[in-house]
Protein backbone atom coordinates (compact mmCIF):
# COMPACT_ATOMS: atom_id res chain seq x y z
CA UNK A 1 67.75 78.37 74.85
CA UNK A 2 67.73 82.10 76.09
CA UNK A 3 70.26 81.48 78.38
CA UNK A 4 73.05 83.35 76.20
CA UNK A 5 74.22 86.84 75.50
CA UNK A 6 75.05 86.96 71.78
CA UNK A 7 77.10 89.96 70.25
CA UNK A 8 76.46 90.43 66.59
CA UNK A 9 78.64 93.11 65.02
CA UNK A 10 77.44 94.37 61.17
CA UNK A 11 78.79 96.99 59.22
CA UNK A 12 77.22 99.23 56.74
CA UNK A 13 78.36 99.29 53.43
CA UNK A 14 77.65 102.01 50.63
CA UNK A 15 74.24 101.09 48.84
CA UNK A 16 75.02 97.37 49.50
CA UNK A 17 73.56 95.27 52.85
CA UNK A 18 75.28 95.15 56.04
CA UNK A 19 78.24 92.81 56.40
CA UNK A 20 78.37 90.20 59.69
CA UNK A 21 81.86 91.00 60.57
CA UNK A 22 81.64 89.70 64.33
CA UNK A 23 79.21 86.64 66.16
CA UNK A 24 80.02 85.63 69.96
CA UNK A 25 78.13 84.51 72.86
CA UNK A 26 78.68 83.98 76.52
CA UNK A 27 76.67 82.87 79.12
CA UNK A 28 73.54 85.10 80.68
CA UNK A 29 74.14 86.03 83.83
CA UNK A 30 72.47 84.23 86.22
CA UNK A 31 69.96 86.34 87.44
CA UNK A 32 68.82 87.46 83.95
CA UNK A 33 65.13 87.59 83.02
CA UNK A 34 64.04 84.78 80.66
CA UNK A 35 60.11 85.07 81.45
CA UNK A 36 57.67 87.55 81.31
CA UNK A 37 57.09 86.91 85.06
CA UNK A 38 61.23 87.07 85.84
CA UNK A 39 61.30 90.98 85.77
CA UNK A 40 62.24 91.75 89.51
CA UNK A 41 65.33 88.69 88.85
CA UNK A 42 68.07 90.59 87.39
CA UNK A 43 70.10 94.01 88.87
CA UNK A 44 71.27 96.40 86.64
CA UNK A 45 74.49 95.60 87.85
CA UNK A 46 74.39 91.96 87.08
CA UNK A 47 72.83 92.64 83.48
CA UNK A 48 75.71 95.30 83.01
CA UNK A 49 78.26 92.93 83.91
CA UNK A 50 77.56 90.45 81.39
CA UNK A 51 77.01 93.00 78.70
CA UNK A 52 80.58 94.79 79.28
CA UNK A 53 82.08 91.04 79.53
CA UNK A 54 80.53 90.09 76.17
CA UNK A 55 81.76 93.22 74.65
CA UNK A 56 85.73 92.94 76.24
CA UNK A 57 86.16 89.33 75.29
CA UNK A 58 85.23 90.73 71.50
CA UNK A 59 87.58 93.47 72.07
CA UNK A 60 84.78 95.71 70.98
CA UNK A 61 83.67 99.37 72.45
CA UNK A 62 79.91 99.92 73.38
CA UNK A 63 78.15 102.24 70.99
CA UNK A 64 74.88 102.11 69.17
CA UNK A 65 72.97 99.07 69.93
CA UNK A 66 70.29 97.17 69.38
CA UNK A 67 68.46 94.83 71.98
CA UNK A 68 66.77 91.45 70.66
CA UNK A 69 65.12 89.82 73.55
CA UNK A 70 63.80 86.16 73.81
CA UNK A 71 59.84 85.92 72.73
CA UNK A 72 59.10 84.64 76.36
CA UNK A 73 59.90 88.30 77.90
CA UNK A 74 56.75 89.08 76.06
CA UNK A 75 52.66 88.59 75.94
CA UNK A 76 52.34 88.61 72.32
CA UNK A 77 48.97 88.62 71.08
CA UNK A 78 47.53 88.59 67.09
CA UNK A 79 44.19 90.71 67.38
CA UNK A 80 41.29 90.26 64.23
CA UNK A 81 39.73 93.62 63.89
CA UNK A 82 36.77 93.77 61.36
CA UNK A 83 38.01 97.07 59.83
CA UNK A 84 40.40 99.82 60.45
CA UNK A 85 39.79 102.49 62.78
CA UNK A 86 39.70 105.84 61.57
CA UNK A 87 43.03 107.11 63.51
CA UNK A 88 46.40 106.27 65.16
CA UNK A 89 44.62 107.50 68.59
CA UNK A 90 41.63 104.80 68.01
CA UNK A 91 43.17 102.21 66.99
CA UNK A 92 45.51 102.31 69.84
CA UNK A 93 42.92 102.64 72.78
CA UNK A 94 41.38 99.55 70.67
CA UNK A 95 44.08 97.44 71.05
CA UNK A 96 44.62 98.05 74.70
CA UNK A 97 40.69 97.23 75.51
CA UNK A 98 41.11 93.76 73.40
CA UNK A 99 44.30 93.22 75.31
CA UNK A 100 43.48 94.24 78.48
CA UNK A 101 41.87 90.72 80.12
CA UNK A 102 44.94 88.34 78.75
CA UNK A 103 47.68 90.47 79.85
CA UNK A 104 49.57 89.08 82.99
CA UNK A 105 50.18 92.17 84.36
CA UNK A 106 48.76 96.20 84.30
CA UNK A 107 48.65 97.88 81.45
CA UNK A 108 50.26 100.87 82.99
CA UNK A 109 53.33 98.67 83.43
CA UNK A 110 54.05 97.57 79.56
CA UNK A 111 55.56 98.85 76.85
CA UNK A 112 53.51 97.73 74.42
CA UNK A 113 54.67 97.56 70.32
CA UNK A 114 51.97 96.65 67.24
CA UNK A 115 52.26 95.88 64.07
CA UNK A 116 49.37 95.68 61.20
CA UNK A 117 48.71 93.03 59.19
CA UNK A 118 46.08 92.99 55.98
CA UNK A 119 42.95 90.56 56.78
CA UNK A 120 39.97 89.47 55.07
CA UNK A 121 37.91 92.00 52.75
CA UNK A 122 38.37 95.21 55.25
CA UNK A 123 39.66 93.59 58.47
CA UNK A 124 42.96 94.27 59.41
CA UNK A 125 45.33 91.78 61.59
CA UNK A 126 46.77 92.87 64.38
CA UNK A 127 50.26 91.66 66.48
CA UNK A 128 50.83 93.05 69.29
CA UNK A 129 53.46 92.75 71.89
CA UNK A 130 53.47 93.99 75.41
CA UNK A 131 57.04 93.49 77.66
CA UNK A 132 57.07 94.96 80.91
CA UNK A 133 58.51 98.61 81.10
CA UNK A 134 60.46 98.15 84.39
CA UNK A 135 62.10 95.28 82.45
CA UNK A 136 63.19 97.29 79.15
CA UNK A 137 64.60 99.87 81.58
CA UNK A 138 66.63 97.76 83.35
CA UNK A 139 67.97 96.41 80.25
CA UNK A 140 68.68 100.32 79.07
CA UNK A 141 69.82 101.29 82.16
CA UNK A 142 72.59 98.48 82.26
CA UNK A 143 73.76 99.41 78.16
CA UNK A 144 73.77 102.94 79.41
CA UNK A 145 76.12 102.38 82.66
CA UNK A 146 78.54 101.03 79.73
CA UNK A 147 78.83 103.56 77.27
CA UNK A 148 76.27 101.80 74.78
CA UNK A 149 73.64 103.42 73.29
CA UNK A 150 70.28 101.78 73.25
CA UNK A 151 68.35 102.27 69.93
CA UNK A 152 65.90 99.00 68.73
CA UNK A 153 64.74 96.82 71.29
CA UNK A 154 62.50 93.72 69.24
CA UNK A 155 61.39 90.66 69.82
CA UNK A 156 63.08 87.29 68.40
CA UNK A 157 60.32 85.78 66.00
CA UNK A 158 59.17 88.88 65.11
CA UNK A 159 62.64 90.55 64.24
CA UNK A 160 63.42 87.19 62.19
CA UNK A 161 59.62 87.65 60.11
CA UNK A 162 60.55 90.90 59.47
CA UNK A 163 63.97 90.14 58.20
CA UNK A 164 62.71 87.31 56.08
CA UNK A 165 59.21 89.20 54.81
CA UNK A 166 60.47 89.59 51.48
CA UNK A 167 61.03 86.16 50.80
CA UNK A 168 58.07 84.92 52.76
């Protein structure tokens, strides 16, 4: 329901996939962001509370981490573009113009992420997902105070299509 910290521990194996070793949850803290509009909810402190809980009651030691956040953080947006723009640069102010209007808050504020998708004869697909910057800091900045190590922050839904593409 997005109301729950989960801790998922993996660890690599030689040439073989990842192995789950460790699942827990615990409650959010109660000030935590669950909406894109909930940014100004949560202190560092609070966030980093709940984080160093979750990781004592597994007995585990902050380190490298990834973040996966709850889709409603997010505007997420799937763009049609009729072809594909000639560079990185392009294509980048492109999807900020066509974004622009629906986002719910500046521009200058997100952190935006896109990923392309193939479309009809030359079109391309676009998904693109903007979270508010101040938010992903405070999340970094409460992993940090820990001794964890921020690496990949993603989205839910589009962490599980990616994990699932090849049998899609």
């Amino acid at each position: 329901d997005g109301g729950d910290l989960t801790l998922v521990q993996t660890k690599a194996k030689r040439g073989a996939a990842p192995v789950l070793e460790l699942v827990r949850t615990a409650e959010l803290p109660q000030a935590a962001p669950l909406t894109i509009n909930d940014v100004d909810l949560a202190s560092t402190e609070t966030l980093a509370a709940g984080f160093s809980d979750l990781f004592l009651q597994c007995g585990v030691r902050p380190g490298k981490v990834s973040l996966v956040l709850p889709d409603n953080v997010a505007k997420i947006s799937l763009l049609d573009l009729p072809e594909r723009p000639p560079s990185k640069r392009q294509l980048e102010e492109l999807i900020r113009f066509k974004t622009r209007r629906g986002a719910p808050f500046r521009l200058s504020e997100a952190t935006m992420s896109y990923q392309l998708f193939p479309g009809e004869g030359r079109g391309i697909q676009v998904l693109v997902a903007m979270v508010r910057r101040g938010l992903i800091e405070r999340y970094e900045a409460a992993l940090d105070s820990i001794g964890a190590r921020p690496g990949l922050i993603d989205l839910c839904t589009p962490n599980l299509i990616n994990l699932f593409r090849g049998r899609l």
